[in-house]
N, C-alpha and C. Protein backbone atom coordinates (compact mmCIF):
# COMPACT_ATOMS: atom_id res chain seq x y z
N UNK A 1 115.63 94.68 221.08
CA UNK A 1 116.22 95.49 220.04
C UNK A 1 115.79 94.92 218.68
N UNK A 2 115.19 95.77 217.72
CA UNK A 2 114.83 95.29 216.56
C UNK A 2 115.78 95.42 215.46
N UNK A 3 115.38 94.61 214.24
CA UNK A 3 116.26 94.86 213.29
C UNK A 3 115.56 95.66 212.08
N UNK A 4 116.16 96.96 212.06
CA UNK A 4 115.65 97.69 210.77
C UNK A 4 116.05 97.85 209.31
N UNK A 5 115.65 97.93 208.54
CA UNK A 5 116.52 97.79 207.15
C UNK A 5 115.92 98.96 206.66
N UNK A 6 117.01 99.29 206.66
CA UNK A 6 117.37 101.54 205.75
C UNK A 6 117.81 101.24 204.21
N UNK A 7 116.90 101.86 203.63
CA UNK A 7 117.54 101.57 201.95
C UNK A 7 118.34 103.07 202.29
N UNK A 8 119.18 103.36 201.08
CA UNK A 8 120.27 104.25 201.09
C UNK A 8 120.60 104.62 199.80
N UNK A 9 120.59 105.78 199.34
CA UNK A 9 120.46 106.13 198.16
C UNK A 9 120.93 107.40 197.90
N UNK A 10 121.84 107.72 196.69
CA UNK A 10 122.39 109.02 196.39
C UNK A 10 122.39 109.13 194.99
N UNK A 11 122.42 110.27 194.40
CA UNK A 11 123.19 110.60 192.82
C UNK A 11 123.41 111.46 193.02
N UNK A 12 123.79 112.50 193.89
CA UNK A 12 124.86 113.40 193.58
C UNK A 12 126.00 113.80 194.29
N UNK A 13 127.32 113.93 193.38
CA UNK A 13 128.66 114.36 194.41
C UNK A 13 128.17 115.06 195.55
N UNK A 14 128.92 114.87 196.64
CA UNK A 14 129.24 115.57 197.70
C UNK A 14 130.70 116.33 197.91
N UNK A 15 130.93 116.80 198.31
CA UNK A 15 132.05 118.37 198.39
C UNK A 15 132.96 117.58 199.38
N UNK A 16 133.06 116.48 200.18
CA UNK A 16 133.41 115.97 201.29
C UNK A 16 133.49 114.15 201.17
N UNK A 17 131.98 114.09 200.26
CA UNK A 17 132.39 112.35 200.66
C UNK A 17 132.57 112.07 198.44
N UNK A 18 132.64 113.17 197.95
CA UNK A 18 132.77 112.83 196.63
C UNK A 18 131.59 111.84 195.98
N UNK A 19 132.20 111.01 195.10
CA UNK A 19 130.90 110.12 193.99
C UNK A 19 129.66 109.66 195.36
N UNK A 20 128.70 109.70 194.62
CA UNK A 20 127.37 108.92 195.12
C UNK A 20 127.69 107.59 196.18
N UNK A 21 128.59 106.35 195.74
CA UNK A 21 129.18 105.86 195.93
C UNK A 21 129.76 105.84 197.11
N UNK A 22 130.52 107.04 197.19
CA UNK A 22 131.50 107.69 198.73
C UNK A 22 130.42 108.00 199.95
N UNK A 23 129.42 108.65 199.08
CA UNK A 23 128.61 108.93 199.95
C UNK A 23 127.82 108.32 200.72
N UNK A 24 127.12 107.12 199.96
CA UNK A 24 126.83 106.08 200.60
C UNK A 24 128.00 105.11 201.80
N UNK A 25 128.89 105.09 200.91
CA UNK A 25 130.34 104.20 202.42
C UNK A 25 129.91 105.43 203.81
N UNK A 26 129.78 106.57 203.44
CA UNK A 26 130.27 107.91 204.39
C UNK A 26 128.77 107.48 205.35
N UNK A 27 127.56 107.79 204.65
CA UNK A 27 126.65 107.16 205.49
C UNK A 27 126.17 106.10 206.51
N UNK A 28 126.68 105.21 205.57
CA UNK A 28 126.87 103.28 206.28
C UNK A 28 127.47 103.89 207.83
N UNK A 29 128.70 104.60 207.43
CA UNK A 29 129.77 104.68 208.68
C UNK A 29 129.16 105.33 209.69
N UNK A 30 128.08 106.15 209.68
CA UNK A 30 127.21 107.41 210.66
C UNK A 30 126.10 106.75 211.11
N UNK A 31 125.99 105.83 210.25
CA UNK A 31 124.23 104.77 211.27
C UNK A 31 124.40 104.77 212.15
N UNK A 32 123.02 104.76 213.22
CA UNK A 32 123.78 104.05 214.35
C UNK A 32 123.52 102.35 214.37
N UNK A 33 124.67 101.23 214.69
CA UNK A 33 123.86 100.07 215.23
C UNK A 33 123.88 99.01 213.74
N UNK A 34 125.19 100.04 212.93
CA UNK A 34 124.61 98.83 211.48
C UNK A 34 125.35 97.26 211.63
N UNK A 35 124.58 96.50 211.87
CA UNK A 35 125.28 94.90 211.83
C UNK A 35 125.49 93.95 210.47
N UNK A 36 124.83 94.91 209.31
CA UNK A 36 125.09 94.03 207.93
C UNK A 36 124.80 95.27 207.25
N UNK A 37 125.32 95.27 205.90
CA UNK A 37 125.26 96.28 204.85
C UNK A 37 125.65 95.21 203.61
N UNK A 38 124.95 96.00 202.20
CA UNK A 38 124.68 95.27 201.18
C UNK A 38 125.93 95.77 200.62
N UNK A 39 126.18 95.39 199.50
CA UNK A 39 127.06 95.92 198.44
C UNK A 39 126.57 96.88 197.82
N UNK A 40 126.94 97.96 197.93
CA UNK A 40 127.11 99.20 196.46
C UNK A 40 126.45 98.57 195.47
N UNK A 41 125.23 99.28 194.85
CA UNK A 41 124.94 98.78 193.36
C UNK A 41 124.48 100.26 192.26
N UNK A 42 124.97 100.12 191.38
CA UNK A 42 124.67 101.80 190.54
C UNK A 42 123.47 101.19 189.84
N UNK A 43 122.46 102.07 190.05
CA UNK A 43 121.14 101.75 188.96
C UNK A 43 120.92 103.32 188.46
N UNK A 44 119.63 102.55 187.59
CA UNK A 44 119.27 103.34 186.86
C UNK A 44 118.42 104.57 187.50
N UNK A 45 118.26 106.01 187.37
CA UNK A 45 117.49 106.48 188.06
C UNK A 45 115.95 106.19 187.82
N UNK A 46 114.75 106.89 189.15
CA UNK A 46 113.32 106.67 189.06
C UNK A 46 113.09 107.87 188.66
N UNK A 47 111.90 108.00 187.65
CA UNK A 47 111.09 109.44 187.42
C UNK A 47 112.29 110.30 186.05
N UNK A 48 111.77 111.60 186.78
CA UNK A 48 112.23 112.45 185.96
C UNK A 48 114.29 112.75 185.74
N UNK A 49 114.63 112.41 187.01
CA UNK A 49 116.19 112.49 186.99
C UNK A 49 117.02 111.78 185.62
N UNK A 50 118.02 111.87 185.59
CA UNK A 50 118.74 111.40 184.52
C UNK A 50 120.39 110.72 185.05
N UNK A 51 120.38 111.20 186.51
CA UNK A 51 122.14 110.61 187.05
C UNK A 51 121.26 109.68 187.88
N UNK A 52 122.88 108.33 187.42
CA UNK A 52 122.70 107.38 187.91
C UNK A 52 122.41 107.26 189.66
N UNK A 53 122.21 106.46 189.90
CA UNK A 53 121.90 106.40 191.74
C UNK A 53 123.28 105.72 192.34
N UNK A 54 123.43 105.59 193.55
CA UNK A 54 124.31 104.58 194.10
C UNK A 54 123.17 104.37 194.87
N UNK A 55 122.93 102.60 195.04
CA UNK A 55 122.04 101.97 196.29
C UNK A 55 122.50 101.24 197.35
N UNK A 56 122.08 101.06 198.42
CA UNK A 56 122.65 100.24 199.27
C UNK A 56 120.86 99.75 200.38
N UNK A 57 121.49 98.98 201.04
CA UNK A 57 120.54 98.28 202.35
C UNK A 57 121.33 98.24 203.56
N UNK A 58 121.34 98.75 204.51
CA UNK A 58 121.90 98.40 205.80
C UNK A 58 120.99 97.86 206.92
N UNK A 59 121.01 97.22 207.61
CA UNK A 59 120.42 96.47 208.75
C UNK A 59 121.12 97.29 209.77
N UNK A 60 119.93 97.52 210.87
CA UNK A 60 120.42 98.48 212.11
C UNK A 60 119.67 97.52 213.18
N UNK A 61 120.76 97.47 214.04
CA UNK A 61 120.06 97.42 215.31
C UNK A 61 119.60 98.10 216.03
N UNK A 62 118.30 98.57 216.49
CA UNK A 62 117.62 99.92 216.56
C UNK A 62 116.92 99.62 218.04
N UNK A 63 117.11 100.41 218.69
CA UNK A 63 116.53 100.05 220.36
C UNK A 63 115.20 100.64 220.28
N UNK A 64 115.40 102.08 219.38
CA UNK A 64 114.44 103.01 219.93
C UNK A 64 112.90 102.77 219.16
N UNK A 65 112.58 103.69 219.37
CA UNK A 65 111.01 103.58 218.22
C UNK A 65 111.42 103.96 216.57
N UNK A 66 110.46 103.76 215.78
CA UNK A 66 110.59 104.13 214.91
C UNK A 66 110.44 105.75 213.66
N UNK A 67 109.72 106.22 214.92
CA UNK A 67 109.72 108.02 214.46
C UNK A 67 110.68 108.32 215.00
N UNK A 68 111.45 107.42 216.27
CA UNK A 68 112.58 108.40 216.16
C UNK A 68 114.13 107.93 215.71
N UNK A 69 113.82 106.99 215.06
CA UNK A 69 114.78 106.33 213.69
C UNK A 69 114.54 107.36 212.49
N UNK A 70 113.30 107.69 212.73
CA UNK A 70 112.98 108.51 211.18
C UNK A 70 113.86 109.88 211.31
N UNK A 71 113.67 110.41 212.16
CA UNK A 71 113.79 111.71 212.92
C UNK A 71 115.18 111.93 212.91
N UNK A 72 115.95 110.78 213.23
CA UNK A 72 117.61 110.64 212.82
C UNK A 72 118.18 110.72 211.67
N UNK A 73 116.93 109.64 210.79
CA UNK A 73 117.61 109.44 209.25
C UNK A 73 117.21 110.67 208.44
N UNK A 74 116.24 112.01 209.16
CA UNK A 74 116.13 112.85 208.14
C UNK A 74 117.37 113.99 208.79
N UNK A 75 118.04 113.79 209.77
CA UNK A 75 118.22 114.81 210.32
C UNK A 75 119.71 114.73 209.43
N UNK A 76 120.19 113.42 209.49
CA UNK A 76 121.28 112.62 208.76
C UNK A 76 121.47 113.17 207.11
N UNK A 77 120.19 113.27 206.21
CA UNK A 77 120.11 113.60 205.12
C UNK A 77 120.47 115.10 204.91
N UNK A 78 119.69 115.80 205.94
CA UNK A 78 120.18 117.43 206.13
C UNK A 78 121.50 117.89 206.24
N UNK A 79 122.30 117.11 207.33
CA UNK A 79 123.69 117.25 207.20
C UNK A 79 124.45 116.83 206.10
N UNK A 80 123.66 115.99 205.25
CA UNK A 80 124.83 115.62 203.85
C UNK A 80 123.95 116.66 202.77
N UNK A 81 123.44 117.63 203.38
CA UNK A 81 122.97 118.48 202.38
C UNK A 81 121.69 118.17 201.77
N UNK A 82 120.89 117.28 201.74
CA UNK A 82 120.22 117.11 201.05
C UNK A 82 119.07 118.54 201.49
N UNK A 83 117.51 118.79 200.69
CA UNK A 83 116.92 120.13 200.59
C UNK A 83 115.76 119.41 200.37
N UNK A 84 114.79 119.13 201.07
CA UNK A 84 113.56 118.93 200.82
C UNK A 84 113.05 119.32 199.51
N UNK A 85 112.59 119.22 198.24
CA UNK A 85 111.78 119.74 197.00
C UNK A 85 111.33 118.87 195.93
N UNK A 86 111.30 118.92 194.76
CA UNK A 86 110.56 117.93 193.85
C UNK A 86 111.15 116.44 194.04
N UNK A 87 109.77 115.85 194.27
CA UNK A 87 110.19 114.14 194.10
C UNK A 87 110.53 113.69 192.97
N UNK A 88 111.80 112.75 193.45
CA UNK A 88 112.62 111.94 192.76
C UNK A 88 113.41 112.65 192.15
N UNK A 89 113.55 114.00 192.71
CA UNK A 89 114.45 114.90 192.19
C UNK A 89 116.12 114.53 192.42
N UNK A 90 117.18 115.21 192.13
CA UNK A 90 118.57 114.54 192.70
C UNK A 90 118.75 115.00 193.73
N UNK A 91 119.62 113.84 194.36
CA UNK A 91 119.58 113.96 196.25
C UNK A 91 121.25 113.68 196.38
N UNK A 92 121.73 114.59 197.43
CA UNK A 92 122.89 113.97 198.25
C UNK A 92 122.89 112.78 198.48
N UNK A 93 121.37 112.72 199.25
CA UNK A 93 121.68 111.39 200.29
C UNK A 93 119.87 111.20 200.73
N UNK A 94 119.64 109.98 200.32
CA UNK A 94 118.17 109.89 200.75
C UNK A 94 117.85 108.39 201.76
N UNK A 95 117.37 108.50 202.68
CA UNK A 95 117.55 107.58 203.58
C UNK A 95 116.02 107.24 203.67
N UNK A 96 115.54 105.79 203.40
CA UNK A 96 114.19 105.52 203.91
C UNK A 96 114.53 104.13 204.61
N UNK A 97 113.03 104.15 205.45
CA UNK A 97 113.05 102.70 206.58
C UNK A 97 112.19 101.81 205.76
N UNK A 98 113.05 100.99 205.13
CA UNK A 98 112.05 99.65 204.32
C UNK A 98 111.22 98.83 204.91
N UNK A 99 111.75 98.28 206.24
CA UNK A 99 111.15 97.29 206.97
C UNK A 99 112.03 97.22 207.92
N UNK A 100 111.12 96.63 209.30
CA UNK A 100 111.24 96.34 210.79
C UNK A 100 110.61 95.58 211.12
N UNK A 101 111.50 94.01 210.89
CA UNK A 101 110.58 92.92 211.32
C UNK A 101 109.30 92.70 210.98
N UNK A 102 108.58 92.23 211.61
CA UNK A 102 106.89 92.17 210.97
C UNK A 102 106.25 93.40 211.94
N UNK A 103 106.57 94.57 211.71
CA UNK A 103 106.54 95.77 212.45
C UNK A 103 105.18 96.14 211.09
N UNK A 104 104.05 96.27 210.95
CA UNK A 104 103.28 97.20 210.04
C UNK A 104 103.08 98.39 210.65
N UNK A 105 103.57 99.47 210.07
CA UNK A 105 103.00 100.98 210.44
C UNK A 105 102.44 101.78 209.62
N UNK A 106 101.19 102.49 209.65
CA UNK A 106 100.62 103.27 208.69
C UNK A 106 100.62 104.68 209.21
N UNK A 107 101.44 105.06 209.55
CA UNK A 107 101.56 106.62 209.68
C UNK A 107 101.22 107.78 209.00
N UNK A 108 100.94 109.09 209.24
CA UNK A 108 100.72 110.44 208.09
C UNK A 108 102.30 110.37 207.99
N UNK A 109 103.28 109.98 208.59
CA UNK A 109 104.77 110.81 208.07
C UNK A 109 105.87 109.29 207.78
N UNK A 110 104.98 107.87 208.23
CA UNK A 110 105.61 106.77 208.43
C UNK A 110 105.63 105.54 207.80
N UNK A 111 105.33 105.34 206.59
CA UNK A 111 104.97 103.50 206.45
C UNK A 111 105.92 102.46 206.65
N UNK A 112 105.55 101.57 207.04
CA UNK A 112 106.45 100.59 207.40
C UNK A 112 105.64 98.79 207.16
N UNK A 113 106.09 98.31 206.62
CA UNK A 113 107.04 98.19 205.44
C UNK A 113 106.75 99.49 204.29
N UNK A 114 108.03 100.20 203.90
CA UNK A 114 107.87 100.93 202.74
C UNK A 114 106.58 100.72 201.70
N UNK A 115 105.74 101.41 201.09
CA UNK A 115 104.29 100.72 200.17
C UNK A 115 105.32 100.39 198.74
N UNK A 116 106.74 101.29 198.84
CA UNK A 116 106.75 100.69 197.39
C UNK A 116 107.95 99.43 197.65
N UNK A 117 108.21 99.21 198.29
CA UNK A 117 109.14 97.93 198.60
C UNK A 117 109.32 96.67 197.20
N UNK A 118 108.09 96.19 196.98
CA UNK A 118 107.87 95.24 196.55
C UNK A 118 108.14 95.59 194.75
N UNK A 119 107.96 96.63 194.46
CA UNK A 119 108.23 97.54 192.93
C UNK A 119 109.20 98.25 192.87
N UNK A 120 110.60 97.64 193.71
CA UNK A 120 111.81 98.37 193.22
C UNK A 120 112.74 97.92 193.42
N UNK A 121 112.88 97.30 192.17
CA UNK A 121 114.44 96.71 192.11
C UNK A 121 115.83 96.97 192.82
N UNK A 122 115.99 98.03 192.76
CA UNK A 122 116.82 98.79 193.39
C UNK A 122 117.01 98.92 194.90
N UNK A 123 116.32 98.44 195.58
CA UNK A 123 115.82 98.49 196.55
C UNK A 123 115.67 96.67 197.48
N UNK A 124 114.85 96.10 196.63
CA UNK A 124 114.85 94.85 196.43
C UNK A 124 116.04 93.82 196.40
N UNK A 125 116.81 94.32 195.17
CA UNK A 125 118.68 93.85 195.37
C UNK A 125 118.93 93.87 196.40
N UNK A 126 119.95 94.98 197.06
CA UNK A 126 120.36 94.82 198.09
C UNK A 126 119.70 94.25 199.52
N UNK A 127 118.47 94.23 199.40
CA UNK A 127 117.53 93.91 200.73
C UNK A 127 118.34 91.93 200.61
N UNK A 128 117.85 91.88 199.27
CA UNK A 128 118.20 90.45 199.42
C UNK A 128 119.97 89.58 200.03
N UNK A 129 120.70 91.29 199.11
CA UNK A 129 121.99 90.55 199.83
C UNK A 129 121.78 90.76 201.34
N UNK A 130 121.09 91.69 202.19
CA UNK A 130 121.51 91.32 203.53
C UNK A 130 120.16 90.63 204.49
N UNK A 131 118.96 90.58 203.69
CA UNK A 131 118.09 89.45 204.38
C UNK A 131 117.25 88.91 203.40
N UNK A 132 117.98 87.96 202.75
CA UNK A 132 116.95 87.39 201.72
C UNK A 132 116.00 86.54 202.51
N UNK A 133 115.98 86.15 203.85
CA UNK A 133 114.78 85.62 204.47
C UNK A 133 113.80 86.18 204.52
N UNK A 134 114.17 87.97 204.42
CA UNK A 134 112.69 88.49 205.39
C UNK A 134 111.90 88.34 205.10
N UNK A 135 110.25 88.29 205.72
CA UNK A 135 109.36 88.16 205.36
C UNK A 135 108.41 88.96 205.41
N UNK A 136 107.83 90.09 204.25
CA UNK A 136 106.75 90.85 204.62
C UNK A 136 105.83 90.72 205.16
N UNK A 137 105.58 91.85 206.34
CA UNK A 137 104.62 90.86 207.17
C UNK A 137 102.92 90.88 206.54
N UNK A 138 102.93 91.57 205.64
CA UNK A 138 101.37 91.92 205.06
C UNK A 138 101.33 90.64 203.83
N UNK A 139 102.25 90.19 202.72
CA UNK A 139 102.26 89.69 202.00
C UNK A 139 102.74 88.31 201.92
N UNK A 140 103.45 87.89 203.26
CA UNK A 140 104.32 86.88 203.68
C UNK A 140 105.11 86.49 202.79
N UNK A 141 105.39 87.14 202.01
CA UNK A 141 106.41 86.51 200.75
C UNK A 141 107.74 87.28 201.49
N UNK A 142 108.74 86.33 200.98
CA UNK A 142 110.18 86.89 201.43
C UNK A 142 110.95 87.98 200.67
N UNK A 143 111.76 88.00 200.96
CA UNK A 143 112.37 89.30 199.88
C UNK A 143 112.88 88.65 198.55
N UNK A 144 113.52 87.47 199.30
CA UNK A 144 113.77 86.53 197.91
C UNK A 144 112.64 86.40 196.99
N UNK A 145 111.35 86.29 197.46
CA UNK A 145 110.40 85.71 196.76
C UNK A 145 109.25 87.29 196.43
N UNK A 146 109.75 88.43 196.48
CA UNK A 146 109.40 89.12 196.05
C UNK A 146 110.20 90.27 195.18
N UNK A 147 111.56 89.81 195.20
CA UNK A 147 112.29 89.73 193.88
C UNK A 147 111.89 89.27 193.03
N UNK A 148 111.63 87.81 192.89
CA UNK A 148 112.05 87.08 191.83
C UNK A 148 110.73 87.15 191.25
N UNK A 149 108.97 87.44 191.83
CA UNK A 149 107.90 88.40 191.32
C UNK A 149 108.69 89.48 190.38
N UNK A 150 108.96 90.26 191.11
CA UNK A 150 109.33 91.63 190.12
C UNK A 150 109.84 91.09 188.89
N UNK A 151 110.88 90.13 188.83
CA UNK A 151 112.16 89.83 187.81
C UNK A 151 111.41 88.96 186.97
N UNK A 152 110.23 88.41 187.02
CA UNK A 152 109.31 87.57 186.85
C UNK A 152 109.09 88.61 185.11
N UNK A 153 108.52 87.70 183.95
CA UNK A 153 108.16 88.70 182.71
C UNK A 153 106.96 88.62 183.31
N UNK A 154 106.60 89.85 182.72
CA UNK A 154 104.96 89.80 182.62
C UNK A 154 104.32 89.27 181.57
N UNK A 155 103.39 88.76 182.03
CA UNK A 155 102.02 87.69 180.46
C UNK A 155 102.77 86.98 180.91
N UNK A 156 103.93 86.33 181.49
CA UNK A 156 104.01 84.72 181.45
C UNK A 156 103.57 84.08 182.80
N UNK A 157 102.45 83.22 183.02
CA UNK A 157 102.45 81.94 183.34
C UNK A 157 103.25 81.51 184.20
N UNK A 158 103.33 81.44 185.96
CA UNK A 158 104.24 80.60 186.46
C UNK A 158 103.99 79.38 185.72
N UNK A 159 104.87 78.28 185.79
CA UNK A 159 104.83 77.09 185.53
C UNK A 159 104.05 76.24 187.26
């Protein structure tokens, strides 16, 4: 059984689970197999949107394959309403698979580790509260240590 890490992401009310926020707890609760979940964090939105996000990371224990983890987490998004259309547009509920162990997948419908993993804060946070060990398996840097890249200024110089 592997361990998968689902980023989790909303900005808009739901009719049922209310703030972004709710919606995310409402999700956590419908995984299947979650053995750690991050804390709630509100960021800023990506792209063109303007409402804030609610983020989260959950760790799943996942038996099955991974298209058909995918296949769940979109089916999951449909029932909280979400509508397929412009990226980075506002979402109910947006569910992606960040990483699975040192699992690399390059799929037409699949990547694994996520390509933008490493360039999103948002994303990055919570990974760290629930596995700041992991280790990408393409870059071998940990999550800790590909945080603290990002958080890193640019033009400066490690020491």
């Amino acid at each position: 059984m592997a361990i998968v890490h689902v980023a989790i992401g909303s900005n808009r009310c739901h009719g049922r689970f209310g703030r972004p926020a709710g919606v995310l707890r409402a999700a956590m609760a419908a995984l299947p197999g979650v053995v750690a979940a991050s804390p709630i964090l509100a960021t800023a939105p990506l792209g063109p949107g303007t409402r804030r996000y609610a983020n989260a990371v959950a760790a799943l224990a996942w038996p099955g394959s991974l298209p058909a983890l995918l296949a769940l987490l979109q089916g999951m998004e449909r029932d909280f309403g979400r509508r397929r259309g412009r990226r980075w547009g506002d979402r109910a509920l947006d569910l992606d698979i960040i990483a699975a162990g040192s699992v690399v997948l390059r799929g037409r419908d699949l990547r694994v580790p996520h390509p933008e993993l490493a360039r999103r804060r948002f994303v990055l946070d919570p990974l760290v509260a629930v596995a700041p060990g992991w280790r990408h398996p393409v870059s071998r840097l940990t999550a800790r240590q590909l945080r603290a890249r990002l958080l890193r200024p640019k033009g400066r110089p490690r020491a």
